[in-house]
N, C-alpha and C. Protein backbone atom coordinates (compact mmCIF):
# COMPACT_ATOMS: atom_id res chain seq x y z
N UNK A 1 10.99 -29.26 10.01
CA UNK A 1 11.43 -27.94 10.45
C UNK A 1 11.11 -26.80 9.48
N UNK A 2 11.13 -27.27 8.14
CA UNK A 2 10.52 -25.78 6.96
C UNK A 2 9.20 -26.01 6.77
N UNK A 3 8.38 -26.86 7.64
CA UNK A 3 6.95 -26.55 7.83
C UNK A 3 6.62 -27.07 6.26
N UNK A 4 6.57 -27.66 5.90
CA UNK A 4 5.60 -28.17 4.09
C UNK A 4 6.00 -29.56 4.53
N UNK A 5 6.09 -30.41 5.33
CA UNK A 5 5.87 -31.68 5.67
C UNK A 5 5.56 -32.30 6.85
N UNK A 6 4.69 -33.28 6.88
CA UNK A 6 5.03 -33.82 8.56
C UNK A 6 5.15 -35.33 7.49
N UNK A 7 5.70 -35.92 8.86
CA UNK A 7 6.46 -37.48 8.46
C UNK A 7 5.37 -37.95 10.25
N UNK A 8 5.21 -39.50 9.73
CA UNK A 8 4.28 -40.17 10.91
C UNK A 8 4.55 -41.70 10.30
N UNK A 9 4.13 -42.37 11.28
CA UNK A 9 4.18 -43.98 11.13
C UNK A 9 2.77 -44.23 11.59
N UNK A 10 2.31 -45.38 11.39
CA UNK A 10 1.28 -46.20 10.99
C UNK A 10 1.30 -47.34 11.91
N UNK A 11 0.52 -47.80 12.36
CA UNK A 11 0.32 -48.83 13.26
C UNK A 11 -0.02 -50.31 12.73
N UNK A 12 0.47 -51.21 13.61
CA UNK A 12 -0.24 -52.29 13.31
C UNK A 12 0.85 -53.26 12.17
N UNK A 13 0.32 -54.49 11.81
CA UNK A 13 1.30 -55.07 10.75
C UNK A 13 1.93 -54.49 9.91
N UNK A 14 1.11 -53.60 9.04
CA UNK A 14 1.83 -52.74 7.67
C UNK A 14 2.46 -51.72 7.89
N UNK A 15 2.87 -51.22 9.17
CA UNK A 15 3.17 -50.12 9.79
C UNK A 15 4.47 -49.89 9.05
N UNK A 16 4.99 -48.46 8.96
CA UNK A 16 5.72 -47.75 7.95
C UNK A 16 5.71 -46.21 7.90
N UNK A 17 6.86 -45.55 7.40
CA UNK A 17 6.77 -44.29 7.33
C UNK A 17 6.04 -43.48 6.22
N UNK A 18 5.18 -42.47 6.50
CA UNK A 18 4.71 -41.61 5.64
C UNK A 18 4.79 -40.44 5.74
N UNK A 19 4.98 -39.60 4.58
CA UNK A 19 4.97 -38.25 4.46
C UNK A 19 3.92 -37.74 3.93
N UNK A 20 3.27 -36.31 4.52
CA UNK A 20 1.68 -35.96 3.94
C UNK A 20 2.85 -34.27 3.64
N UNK A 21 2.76 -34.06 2.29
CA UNK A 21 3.81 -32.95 1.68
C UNK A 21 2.01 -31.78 2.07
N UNK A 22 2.65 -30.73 2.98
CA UNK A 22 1.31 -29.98 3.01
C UNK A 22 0.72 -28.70 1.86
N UNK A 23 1.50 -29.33 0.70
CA UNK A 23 0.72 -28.34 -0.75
C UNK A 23 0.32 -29.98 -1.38
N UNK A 24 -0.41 -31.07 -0.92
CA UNK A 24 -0.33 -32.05 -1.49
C UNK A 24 -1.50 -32.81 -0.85
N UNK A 25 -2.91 -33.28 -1.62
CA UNK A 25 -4.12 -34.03 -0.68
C UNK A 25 -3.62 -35.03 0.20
N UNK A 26 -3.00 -36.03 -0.36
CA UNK A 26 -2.83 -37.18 0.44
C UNK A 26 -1.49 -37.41 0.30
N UNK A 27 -1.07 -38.35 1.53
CA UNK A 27 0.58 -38.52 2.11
C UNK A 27 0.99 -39.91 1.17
N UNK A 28 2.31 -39.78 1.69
CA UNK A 28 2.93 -41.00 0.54
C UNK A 28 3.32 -41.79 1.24
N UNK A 29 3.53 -42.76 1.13
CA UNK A 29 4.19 -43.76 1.80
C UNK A 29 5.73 -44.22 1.65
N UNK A 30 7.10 -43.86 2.36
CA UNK A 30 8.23 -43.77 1.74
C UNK A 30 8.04 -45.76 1.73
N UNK A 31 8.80 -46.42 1.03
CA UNK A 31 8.90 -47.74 0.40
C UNK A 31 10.18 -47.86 1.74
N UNK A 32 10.29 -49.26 1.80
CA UNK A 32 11.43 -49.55 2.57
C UNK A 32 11.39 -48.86 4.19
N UNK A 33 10.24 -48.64 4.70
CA UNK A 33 10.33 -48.31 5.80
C UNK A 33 9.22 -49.24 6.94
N UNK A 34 9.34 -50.22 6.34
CA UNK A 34 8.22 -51.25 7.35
C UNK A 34 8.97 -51.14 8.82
N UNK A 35 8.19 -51.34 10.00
CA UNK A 35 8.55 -51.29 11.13
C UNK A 35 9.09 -49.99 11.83
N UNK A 36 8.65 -49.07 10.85
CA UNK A 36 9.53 -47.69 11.59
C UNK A 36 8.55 -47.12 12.91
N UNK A 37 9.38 -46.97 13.21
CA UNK A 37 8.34 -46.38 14.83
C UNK A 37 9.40 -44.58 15.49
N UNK A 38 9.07 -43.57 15.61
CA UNK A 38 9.80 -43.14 16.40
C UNK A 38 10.67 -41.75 15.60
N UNK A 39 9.92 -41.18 14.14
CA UNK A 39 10.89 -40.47 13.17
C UNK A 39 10.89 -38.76 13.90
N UNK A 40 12.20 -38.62 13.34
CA UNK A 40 12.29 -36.98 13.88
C UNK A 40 13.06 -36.78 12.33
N UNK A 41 13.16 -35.67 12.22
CA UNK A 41 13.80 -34.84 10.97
C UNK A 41 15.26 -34.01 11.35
N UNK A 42 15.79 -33.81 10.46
CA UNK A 42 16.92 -33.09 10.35
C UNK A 42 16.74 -31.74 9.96
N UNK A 43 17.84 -31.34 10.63
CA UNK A 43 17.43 -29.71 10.33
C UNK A 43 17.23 -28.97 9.45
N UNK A 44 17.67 -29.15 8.46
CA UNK A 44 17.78 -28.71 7.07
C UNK A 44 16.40 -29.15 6.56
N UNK A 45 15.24 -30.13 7.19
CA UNK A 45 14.46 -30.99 6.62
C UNK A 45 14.51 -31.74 5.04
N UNK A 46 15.84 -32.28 5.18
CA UNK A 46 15.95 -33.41 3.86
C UNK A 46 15.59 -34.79 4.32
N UNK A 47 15.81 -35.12 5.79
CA UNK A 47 15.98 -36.56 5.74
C UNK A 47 15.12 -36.49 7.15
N UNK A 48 14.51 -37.78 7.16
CA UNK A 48 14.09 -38.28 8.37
C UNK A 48 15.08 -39.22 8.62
N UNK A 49 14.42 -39.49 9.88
CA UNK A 49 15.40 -40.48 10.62
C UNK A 49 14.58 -41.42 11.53
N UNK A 50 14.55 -42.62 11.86
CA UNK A 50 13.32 -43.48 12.33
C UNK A 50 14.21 -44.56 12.83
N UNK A 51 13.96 -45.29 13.65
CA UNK A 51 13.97 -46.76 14.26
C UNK A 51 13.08 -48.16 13.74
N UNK A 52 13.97 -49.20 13.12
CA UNK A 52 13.12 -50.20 12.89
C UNK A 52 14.09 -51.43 12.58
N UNK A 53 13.67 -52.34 13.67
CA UNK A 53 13.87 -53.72 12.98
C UNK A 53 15.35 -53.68 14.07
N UNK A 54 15.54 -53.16 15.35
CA UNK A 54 17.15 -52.86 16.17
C UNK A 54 17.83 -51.60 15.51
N UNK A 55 17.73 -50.98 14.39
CA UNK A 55 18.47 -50.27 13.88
C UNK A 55 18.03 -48.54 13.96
N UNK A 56 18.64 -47.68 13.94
CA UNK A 56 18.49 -46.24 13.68
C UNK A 56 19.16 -46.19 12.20
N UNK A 57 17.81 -45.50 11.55
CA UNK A 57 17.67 -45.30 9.81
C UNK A 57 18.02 -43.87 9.15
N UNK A 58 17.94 -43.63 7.95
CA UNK A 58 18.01 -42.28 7.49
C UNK A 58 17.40 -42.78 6.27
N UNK A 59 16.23 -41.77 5.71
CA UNK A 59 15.85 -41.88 4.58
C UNK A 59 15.85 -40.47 4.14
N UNK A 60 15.71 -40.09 2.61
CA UNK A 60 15.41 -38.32 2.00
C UNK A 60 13.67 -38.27 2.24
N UNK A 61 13.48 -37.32 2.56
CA UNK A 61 11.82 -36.60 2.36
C UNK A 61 11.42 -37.25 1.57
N UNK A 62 12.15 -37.52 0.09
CA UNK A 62 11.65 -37.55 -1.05
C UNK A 62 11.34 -39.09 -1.48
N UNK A 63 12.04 -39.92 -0.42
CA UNK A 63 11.62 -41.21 -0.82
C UNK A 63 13.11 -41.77 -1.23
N UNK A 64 13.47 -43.14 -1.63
CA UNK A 64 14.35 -43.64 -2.45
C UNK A 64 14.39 -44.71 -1.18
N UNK A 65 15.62 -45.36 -0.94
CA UNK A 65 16.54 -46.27 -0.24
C UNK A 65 17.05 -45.42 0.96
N UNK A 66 16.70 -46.32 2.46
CA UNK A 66 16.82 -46.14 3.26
C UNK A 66 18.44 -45.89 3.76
N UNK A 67 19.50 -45.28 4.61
CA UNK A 67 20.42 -45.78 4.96
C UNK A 67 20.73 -46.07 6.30
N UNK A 68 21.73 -47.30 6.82
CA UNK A 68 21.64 -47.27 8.17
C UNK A 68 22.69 -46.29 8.38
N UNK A 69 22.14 -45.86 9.83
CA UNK A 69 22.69 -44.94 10.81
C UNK A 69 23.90 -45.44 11.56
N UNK A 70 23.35 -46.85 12.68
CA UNK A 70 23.81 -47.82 13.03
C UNK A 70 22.86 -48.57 13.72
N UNK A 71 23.48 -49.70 14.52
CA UNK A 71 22.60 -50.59 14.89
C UNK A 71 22.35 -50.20 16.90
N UNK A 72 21.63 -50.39 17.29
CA UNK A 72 20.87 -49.73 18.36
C UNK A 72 21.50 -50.93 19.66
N UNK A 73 22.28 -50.02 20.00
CA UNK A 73 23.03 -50.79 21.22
C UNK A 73 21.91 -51.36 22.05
N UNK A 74 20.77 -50.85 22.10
CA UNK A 74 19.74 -51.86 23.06
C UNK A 74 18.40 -52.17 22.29
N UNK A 75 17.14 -53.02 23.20
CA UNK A 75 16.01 -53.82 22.06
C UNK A 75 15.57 -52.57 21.89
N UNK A 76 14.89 -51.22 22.64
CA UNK A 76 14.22 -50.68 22.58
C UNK A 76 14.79 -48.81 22.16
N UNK A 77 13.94 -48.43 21.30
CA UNK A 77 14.16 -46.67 21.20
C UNK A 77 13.25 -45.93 21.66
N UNK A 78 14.02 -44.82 22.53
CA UNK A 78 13.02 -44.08 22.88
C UNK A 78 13.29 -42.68 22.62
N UNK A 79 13.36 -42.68 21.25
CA UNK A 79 13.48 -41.11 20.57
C UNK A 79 15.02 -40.70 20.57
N UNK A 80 15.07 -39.93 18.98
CA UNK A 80 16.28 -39.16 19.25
C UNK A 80 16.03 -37.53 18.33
N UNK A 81 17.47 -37.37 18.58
CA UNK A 81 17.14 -35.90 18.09
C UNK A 81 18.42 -35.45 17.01
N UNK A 82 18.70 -34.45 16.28
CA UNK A 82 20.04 -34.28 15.33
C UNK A 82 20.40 -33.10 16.32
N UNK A 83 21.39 -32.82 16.17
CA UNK A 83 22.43 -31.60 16.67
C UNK A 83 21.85 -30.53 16.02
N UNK A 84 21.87 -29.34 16.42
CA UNK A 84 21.61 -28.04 15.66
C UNK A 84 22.27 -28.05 14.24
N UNK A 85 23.79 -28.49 14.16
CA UNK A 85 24.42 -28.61 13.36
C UNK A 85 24.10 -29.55 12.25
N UNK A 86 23.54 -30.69 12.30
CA UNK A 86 23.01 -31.67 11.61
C UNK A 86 24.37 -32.82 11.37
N UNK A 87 25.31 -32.70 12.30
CA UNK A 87 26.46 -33.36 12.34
C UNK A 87 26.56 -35.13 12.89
N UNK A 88 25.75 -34.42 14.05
CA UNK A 88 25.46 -35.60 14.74
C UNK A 88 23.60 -36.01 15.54
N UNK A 89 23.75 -37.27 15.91
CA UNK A 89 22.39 -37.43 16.23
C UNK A 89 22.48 -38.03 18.23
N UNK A 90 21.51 -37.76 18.72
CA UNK A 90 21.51 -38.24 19.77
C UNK A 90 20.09 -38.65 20.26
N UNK A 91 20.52 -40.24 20.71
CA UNK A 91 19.18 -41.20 20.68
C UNK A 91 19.10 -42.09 22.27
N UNK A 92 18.09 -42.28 22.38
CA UNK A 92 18.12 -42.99 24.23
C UNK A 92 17.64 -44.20 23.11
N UNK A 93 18.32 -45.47 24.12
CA UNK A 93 17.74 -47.40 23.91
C UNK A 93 18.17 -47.94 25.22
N UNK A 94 17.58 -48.63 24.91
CA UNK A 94 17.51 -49.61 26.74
C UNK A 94 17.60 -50.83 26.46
N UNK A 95 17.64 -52.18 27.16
CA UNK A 95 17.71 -53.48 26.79
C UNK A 95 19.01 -54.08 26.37
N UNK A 96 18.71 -55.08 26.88
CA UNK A 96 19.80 -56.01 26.74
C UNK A 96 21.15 -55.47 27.19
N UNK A 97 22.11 -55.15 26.97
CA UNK A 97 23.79 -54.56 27.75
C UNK A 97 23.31 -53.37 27.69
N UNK A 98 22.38 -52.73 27.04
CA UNK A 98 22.08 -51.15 27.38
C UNK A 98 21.06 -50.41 28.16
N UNK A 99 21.91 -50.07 29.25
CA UNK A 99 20.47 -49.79 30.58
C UNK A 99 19.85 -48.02 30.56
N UNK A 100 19.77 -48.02 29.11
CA UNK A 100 18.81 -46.52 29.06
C UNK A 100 19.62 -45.38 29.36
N UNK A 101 21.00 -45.87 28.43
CA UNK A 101 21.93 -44.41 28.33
C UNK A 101 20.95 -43.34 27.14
N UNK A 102 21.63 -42.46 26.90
CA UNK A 102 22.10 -41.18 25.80
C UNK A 102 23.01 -41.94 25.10
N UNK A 103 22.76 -41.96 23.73
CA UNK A 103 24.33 -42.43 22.69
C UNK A 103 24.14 -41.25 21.68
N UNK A 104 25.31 -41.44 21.26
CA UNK A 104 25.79 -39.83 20.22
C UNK A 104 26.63 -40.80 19.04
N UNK A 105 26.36 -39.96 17.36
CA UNK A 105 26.63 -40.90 16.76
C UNK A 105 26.27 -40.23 15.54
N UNK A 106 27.58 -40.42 14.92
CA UNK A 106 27.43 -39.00 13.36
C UNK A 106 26.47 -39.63 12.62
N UNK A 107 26.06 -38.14 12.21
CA UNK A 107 24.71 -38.43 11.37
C UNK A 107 24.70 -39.40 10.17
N UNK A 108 26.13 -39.20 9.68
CA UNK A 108 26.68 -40.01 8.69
C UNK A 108 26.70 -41.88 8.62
N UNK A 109 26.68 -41.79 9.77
CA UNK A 109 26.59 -43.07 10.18
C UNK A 109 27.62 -43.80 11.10
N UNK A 110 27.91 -44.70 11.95
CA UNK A 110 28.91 -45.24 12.41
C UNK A 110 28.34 -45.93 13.50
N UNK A 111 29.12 -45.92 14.75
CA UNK A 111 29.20 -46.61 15.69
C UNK A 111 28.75 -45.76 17.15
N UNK A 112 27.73 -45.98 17.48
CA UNK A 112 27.06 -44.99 18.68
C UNK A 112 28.19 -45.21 19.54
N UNK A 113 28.31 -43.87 20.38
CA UNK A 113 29.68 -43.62 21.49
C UNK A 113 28.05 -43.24 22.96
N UNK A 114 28.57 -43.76 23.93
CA UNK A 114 27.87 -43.55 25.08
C UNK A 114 27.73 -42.33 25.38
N UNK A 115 27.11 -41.37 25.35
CA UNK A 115 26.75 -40.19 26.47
C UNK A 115 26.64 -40.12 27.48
N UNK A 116 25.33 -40.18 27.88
CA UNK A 116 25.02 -40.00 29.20
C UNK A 116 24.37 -41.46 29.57
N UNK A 117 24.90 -41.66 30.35
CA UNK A 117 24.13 -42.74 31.45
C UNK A 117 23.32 -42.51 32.95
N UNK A 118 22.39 -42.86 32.57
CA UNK A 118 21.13 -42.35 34.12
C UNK A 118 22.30 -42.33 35.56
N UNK A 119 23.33 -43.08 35.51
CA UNK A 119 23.85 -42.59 36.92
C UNK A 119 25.04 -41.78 36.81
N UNK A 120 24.99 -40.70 35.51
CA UNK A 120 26.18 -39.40 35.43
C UNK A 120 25.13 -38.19 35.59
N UNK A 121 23.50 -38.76 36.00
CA UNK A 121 22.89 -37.10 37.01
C UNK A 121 22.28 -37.71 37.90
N UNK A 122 21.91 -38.51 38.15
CA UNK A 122 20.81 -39.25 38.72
C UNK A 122 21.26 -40.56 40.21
N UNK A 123 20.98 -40.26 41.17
CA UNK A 123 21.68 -41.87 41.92
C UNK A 123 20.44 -42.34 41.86
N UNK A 124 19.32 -42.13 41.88
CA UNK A 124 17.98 -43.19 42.01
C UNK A 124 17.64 -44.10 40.84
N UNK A 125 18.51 -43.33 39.77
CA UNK A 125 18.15 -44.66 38.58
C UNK A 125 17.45 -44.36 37.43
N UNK A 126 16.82 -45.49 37.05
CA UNK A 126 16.45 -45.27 36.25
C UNK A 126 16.77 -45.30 34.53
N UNK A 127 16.07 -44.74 33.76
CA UNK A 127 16.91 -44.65 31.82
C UNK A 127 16.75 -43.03 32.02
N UNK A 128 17.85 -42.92 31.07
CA UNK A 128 17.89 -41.67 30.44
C UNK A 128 16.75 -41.66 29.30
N UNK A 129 16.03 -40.75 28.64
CA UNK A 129 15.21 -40.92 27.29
C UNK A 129 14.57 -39.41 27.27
N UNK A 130 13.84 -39.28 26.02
CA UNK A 130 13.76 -38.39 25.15
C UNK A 130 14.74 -37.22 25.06
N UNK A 131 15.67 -37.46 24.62
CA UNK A 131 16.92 -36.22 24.20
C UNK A 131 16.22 -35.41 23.05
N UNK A 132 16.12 -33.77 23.50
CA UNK A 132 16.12 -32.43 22.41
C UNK A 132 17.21 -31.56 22.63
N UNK A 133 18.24 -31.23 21.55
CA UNK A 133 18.93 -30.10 21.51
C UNK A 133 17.82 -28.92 21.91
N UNK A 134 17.97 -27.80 22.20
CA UNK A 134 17.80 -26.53 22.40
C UNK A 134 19.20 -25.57 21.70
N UNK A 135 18.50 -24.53 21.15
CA UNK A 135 19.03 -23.91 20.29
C UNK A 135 20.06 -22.57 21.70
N UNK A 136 21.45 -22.35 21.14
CA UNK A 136 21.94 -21.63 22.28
C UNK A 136 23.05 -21.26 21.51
N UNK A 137 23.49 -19.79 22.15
CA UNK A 137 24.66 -19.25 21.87
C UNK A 137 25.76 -19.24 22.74
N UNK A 138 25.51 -20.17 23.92
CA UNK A 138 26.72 -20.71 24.37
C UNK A 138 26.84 -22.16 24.86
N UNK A 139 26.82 -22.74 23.87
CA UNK A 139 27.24 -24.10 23.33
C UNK A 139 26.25 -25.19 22.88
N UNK A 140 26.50 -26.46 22.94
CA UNK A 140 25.10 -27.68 22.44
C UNK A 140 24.43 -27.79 23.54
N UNK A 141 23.38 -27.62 23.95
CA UNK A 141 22.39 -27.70 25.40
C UNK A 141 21.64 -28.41 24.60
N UNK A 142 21.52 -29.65 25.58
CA UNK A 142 20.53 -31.17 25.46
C UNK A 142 19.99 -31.44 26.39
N UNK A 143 18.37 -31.32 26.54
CA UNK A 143 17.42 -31.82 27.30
C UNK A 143 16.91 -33.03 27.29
N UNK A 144 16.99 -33.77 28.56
CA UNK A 144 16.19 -35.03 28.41
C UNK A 144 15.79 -35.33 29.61
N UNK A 145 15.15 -36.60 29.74
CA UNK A 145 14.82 -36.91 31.52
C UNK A 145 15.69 -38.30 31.58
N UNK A 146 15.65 -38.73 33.19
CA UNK A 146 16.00 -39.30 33.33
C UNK A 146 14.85 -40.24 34.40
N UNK A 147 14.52 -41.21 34.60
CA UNK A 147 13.24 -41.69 35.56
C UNK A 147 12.98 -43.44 35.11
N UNK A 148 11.77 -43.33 35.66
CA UNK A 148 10.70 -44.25 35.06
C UNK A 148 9.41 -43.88 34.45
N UNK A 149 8.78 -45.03 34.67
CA UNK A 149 7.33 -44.46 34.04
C UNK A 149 6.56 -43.89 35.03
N UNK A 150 7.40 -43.81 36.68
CA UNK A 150 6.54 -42.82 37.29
C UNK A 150 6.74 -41.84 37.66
N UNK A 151 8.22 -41.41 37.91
CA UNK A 151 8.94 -40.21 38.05
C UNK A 151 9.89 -40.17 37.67
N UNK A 152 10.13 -38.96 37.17
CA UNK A 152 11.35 -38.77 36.31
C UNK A 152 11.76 -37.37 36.31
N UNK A 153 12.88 -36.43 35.95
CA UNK A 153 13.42 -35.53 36.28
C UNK A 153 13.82 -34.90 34.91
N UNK A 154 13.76 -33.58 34.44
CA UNK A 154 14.34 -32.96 33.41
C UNK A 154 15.65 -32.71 34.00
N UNK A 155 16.62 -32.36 32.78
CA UNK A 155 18.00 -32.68 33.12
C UNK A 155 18.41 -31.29 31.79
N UNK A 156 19.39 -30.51 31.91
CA UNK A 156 19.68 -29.94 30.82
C UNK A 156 21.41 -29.77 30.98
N UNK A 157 21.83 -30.31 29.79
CA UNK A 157 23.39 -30.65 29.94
C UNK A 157 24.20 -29.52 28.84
N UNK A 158 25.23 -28.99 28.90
CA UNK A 158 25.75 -28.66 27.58
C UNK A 158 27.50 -29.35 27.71
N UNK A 159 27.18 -29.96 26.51
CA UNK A 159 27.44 -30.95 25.83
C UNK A 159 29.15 -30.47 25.40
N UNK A 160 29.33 -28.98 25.81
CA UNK A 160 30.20 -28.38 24.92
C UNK A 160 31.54 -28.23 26.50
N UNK A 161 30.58 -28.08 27.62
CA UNK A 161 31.10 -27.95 29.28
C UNK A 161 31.09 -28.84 29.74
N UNK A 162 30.49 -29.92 29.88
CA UNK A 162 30.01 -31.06 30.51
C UNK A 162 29.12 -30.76 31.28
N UNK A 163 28.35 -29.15 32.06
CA UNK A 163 27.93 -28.49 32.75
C UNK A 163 26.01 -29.44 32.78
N UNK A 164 25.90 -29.70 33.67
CA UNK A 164 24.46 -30.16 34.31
C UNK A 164 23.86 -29.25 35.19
N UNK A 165 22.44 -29.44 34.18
CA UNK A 165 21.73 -29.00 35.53
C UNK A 165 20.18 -29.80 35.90
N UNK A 166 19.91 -30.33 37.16
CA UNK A 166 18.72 -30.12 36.96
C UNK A 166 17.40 -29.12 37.41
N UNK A 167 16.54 -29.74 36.12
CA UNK A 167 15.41 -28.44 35.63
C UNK A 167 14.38 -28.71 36.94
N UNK A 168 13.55 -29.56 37.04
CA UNK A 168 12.70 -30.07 38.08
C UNK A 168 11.99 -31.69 37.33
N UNK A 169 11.04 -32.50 38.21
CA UNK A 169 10.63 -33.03 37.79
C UNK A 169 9.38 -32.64 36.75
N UNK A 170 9.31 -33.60 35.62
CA UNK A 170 8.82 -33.89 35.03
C UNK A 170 8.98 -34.69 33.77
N UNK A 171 8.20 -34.44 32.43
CA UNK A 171 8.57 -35.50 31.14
C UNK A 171 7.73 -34.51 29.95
N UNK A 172 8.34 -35.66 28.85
CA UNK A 172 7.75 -34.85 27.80
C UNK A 172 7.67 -33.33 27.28
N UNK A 173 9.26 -32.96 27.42
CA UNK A 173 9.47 -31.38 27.43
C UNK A 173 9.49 -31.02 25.99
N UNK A 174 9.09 -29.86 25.69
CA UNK A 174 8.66 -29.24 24.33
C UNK A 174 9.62 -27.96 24.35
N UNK A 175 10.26 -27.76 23.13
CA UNK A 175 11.33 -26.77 23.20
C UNK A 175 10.83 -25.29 21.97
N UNK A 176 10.60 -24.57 21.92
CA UNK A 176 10.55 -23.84 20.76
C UNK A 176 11.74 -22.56 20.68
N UNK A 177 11.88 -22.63 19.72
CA UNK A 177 13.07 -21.93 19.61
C UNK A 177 12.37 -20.41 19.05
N UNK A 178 13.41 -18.81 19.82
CA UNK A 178 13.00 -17.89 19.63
C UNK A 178 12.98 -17.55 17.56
N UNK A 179 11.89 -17.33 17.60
CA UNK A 179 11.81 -16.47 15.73
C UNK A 179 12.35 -14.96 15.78
């Protein structure tokens, strides 16, 4: 988010998180992050945050020892995002007892609490996945879809009303916030 880093993972066996610092030739490799797939940053940009191995992680920009978040109510992640506030995080998983809710879950770490589940907007089904806050002055507004891999629906909730709406179909929504 302060623009002098991007963070990316790596494919394949050795796969892992790296940071390329952009006043800096080449990226680093944070240690302790084998299997990460999936990192977003915190607002403040101190810490990433990544999926690996069932678990949602937290590491500093700067490298050191990973911490867990918690452990990922289902096999699979499909992205999460931090609160404007940097309080809390909100992440979609699917598999096994978890059929592709929204879970919410202090940044600090603990025990994911259910959000949204694909049938609190949706009767056709489906997972909930890719959750983004959007930045707002009247309350936490969280975008995500809800679908499959062939149709799926934007959804925008605030979090603060319980208030839904949906946006129209589609996926992969991009948010930029006014400068």
């Amino acid at each position: 988010p302060n623009g002098k880093h991007i963070a990316f993972t790596t494919t394949g066996a050795g796969s892992s998180l790296w940071v390329q610092d952009l006043d800096q030739d080449e990226p680093r490799r944070l240690a302790g992050t084998e299997g990460a797939v999936l990192p977003f940053w915190s607002p403040d940009s101190q810490y990433i945050v990544f999926a690996a191995s069932g678990e949602l992680r937290k590491i500093s920009v700067q490298g050191g020892a990973s911490g867990l978040v918690c452990k990922l109510p289902g096999t699979a992640f499909f992205q999460g995002t931090f609160s404007p506030d940097g309080e809390s995080i909100v992440f979609s998983s699917r598999g096994g007892s978890a059929q592709g809710s929204l879970f919410e879950v202090s940044s600090q770490g603990g025990s994911p609490k259910d959000l949204i589940a694909p049938t609190d907007v949706s009767e056709t089904g489906g997972f909930a996945a890719r959750p983004a806050f959007v930045s707002a002055t009247n309350g936490r507004i969280l975008v995500f879809t809800v679908g499959d891999a062939a149709v799926s629906t934007m959804y925008a909730k605030n979090l603060d009303t319980g208030q839904t709406s949906a946006l129209d179909p589609g996926d992969r929504h991009v948010y930029s916030a006014a400068t």
